[in-house]
C-alpha atoms as a PDB file:
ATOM      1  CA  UNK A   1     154.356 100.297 101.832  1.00  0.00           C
ATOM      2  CA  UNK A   2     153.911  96.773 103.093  1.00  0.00           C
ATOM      3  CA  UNK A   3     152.550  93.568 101.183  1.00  0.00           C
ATOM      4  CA  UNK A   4     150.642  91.085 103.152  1.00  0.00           C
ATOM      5  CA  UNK A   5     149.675  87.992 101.483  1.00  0.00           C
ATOM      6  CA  UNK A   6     146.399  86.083 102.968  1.00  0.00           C
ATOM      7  CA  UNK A   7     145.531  82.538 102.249  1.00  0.00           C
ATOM      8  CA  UNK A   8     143.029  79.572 103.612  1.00  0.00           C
ATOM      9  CA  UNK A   9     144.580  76.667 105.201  1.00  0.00           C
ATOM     10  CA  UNK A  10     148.485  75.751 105.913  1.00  0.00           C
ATOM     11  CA  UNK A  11     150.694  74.021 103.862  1.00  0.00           C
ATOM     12  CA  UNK A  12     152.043  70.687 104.649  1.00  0.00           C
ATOM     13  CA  UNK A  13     154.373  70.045 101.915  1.00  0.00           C
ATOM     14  CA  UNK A  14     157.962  70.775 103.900  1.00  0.00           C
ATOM     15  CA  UNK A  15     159.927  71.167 100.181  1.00  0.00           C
ATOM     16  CA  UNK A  16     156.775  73.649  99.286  1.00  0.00           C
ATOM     17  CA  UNK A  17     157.428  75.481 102.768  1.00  0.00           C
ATOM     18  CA  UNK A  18     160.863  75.844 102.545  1.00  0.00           C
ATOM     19  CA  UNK A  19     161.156  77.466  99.039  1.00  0.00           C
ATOM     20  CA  UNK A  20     158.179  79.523 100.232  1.00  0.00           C
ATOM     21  CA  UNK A  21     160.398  80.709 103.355  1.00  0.00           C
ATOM     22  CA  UNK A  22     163.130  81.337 100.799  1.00  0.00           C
ATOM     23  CA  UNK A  23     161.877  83.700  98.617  1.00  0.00           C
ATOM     24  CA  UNK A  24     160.022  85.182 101.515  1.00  0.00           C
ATOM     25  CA  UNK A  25     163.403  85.995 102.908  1.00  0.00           C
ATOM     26  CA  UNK A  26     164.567  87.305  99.244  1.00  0.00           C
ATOM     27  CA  UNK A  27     161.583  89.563  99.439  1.00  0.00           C
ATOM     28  CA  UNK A  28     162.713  91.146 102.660  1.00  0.00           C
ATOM     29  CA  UNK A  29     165.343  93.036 101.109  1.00  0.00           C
ATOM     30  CA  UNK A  30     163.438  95.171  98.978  1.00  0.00           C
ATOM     31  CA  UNK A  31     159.792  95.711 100.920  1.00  0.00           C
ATOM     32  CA  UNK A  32     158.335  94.800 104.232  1.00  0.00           C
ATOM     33  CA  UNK A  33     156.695  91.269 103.342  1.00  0.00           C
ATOM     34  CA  UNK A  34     153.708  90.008 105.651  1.00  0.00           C
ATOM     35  CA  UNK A  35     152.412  86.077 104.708  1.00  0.00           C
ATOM     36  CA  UNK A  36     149.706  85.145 106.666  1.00  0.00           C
ATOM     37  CA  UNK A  37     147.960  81.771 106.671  1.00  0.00           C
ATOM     38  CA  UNK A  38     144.222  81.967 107.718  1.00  0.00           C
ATOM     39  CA  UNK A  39     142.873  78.846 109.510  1.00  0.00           C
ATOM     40  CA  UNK A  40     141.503  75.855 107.742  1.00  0.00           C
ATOM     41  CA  UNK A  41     137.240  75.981 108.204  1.00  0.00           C
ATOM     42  CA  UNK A  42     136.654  73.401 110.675  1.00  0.00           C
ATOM     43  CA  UNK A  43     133.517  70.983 109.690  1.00  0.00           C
ATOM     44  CA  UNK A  44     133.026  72.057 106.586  1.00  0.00           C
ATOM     45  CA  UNK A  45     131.405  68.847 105.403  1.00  0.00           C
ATOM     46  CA  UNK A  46     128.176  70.688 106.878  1.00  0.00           C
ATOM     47  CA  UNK A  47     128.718  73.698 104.869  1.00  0.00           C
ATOM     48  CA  UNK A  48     127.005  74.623 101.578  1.00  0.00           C
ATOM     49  CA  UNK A  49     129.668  76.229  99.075  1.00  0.00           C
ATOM     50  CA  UNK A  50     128.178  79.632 100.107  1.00  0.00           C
ATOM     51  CA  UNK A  51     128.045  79.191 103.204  1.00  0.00           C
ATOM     52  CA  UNK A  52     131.692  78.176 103.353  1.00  0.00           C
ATOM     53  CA  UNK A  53     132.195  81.068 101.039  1.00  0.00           C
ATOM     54  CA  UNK A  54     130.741  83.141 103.300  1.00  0.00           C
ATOM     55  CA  UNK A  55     132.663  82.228 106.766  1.00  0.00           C
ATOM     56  CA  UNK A  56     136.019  82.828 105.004  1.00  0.00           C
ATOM     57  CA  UNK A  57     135.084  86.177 103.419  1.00  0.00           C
ATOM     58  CA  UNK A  58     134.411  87.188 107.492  1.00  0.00           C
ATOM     59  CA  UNK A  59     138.109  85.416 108.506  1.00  0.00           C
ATOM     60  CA  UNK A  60     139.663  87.604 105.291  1.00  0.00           C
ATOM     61  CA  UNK A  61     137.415  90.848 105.758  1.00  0.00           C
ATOM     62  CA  UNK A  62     138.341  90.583 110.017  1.00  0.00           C
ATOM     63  CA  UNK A  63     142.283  90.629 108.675  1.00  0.00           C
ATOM     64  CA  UNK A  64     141.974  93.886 106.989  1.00  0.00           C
ATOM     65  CA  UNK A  65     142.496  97.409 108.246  1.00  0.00           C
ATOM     66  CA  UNK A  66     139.949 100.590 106.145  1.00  0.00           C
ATOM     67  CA  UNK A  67     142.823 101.542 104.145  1.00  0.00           C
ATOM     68  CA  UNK A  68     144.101  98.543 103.172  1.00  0.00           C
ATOM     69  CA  UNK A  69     144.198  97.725  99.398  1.00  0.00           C
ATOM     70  CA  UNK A  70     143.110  94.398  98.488  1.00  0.00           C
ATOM     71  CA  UNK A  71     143.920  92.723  95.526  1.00  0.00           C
ATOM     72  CA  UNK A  72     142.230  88.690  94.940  1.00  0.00           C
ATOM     73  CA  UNK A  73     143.938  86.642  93.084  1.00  0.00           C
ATOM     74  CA  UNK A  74     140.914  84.814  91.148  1.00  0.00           C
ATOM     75  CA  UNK A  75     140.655  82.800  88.229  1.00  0.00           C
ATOM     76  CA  UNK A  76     138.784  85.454  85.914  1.00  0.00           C
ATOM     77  CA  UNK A  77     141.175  88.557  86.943  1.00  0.00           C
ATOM     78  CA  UNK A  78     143.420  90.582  84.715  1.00  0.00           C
ATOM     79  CA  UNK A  79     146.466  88.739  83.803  1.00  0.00           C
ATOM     80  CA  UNK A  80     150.100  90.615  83.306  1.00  0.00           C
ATOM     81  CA  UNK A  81     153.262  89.117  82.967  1.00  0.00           C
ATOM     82  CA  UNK A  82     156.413  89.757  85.281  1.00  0.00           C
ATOM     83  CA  UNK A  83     157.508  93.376  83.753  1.00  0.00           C
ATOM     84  CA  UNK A  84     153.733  94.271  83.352  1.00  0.00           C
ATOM     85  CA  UNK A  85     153.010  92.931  87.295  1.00  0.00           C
ATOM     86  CA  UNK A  86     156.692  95.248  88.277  1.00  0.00           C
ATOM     87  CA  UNK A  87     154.631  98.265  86.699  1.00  0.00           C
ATOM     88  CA  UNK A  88     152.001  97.309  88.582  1.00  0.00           C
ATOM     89  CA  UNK A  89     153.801  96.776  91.921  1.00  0.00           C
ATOM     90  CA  UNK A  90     155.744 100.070  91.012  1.00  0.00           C
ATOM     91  CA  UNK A  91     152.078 102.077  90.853  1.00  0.00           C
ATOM     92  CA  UNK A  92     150.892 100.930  94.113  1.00  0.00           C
ATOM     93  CA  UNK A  93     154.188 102.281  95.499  1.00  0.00           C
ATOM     94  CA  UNK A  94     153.740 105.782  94.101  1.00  0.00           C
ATOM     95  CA  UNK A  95     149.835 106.031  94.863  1.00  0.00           C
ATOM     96  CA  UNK A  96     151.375 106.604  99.110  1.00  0.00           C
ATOM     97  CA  UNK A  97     148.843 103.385 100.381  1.00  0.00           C
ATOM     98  CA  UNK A  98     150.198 101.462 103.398  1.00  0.00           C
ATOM     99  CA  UNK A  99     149.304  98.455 102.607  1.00  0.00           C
ATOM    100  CA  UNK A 100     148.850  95.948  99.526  1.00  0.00           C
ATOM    101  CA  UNK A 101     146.895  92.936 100.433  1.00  0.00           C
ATOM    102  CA  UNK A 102     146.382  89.962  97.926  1.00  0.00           C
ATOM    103  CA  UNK A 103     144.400  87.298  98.785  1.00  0.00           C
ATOM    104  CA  UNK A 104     144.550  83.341  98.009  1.00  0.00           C
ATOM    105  CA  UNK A 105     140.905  82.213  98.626  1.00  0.00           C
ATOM    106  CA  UNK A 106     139.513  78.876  99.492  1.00  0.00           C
ATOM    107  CA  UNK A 107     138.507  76.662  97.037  1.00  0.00           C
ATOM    108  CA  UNK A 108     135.308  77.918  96.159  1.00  0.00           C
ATOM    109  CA  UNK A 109     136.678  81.056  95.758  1.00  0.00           C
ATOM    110  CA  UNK A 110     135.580  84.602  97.648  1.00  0.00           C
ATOM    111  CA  UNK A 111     132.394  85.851  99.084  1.00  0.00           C
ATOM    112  CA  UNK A 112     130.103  88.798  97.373  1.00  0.00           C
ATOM    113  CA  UNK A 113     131.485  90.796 100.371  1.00  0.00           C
ATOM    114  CA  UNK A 114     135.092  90.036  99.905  1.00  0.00           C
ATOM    115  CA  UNK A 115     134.626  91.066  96.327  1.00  0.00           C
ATOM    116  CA  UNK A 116     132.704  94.262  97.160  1.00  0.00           C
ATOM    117  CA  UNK A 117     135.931  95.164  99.322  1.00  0.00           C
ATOM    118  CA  UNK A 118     138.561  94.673  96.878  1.00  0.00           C
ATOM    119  CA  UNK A 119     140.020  96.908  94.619  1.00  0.00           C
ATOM    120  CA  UNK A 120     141.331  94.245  91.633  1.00  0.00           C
ATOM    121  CA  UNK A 121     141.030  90.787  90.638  1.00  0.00           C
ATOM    122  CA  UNK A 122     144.660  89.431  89.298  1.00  0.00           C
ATOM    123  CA  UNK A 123     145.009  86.045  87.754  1.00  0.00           C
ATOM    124  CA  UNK A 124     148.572  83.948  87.803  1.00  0.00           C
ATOM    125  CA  UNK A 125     147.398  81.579  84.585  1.00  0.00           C
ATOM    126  CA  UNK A 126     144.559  79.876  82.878  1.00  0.00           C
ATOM    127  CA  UNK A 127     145.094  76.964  84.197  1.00  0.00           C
ATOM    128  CA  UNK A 128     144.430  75.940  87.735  1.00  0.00           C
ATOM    129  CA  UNK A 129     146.886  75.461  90.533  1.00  0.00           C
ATOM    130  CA  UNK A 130     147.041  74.561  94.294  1.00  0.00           C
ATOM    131  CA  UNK A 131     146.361  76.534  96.923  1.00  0.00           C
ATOM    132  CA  UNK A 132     149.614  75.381  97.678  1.00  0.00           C
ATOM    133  CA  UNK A 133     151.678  76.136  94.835  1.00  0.00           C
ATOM    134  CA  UNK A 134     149.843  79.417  94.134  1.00  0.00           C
ATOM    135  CA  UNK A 135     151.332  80.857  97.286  1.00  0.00           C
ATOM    136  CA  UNK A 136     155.582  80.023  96.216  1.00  0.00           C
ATOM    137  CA  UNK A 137     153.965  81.483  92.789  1.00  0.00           C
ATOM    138  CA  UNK A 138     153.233  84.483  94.131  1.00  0.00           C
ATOM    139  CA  UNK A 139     155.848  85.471  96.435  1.00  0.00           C
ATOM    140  CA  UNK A 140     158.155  83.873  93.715  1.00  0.00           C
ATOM    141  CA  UNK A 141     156.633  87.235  91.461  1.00  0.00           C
ATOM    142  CA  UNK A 142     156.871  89.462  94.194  1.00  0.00           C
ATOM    143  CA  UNK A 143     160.346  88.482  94.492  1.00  0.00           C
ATOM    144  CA  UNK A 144     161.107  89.201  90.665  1.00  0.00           C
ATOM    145  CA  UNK A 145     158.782  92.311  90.276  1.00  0.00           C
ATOM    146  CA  UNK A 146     161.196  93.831  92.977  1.00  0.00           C
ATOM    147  CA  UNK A 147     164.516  92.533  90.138  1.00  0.00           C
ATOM    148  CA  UNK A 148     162.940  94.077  87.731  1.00  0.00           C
ATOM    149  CA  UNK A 149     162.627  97.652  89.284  1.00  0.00           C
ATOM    150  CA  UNK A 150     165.992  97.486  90.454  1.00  0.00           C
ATOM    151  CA  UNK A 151     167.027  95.984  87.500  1.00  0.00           C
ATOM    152  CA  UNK A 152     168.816  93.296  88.849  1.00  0.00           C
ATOM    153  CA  UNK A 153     169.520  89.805  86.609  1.00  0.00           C
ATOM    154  CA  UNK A 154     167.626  87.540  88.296  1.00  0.00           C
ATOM    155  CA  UNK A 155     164.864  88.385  85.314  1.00  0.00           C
ATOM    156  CA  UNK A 156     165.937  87.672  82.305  1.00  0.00           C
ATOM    157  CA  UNK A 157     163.987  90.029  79.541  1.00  0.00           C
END
């Protein structure tokens, strides 16, 4: 199986980057591990919410293949913590799909046809974080989710 992670927009924090590109590399040694930034809109001042919305549900939707599964990360998903999110991981593994997506949307969040596609909503917290610091966040559980199945000490439980 591989996991691609999508988001909107680059990041231009360098310390950000690099401790993204660190655990990326961490994450290499258990799975194949695809990150993938999706352009920035370009005049979006001209764009309603939905209609922003809309054109990055098409750049998301044109990134995916029919039989990926694609998981958004969303504000009002199901929240686990890191053993429960392992088990999770662990149950993708064993259902034999290629591919795990998870999405970052923009900031308005996803399109009706984004949602339509996906097959889970997951939420990281509560509380509200950068679309910047969401994406070390993730990979950063990733990361431990693949400790915790190989029971390795970087989790402590």
């Amino acid at each position: 199986m591989t996991i691609k992670l999508l988001a909107i927009g680059k990041t231009d924090h360098k310390d950000l980057q690099s401790l993204i590109d660190d655990y990326q590399k961490r994450l290499g040694h258990y799975i194949k591990f695809q990150f993938e930034v999706i352009p920035d809109l370009k005049k979006v001042k001209n764009l309603s919410e939905n209609q922003q919305k809309q054109k990055e549900g098409e750049l998301i939707l044109n990134k995916l293949s029919s039989t990926d599964v694609l998981i958004l990360l969303d504000e009002n998903g199901k929240q686990l913590d890191s053993v429960e999110f392992s088990q999770y991981l662990q149950k993708h593994m064993n259902s034999g799909i290629k591919q795990l997506v998870f999405v970052i949307g923009g900031p308005y969040g996803f399109s009706p046809e984004v949602y339509q596609k996906s097959k889970g909503k997951l939420s990281f917290s509560k509380m509200t974080f950068s679309h910047q610091m969401i994406r070390l966040f993730v990979i950063e559980q990733l990361y431990r989710g693949f400790t915790i199945l190989k029971n390795e000490p970087y989790h402590h439980r």
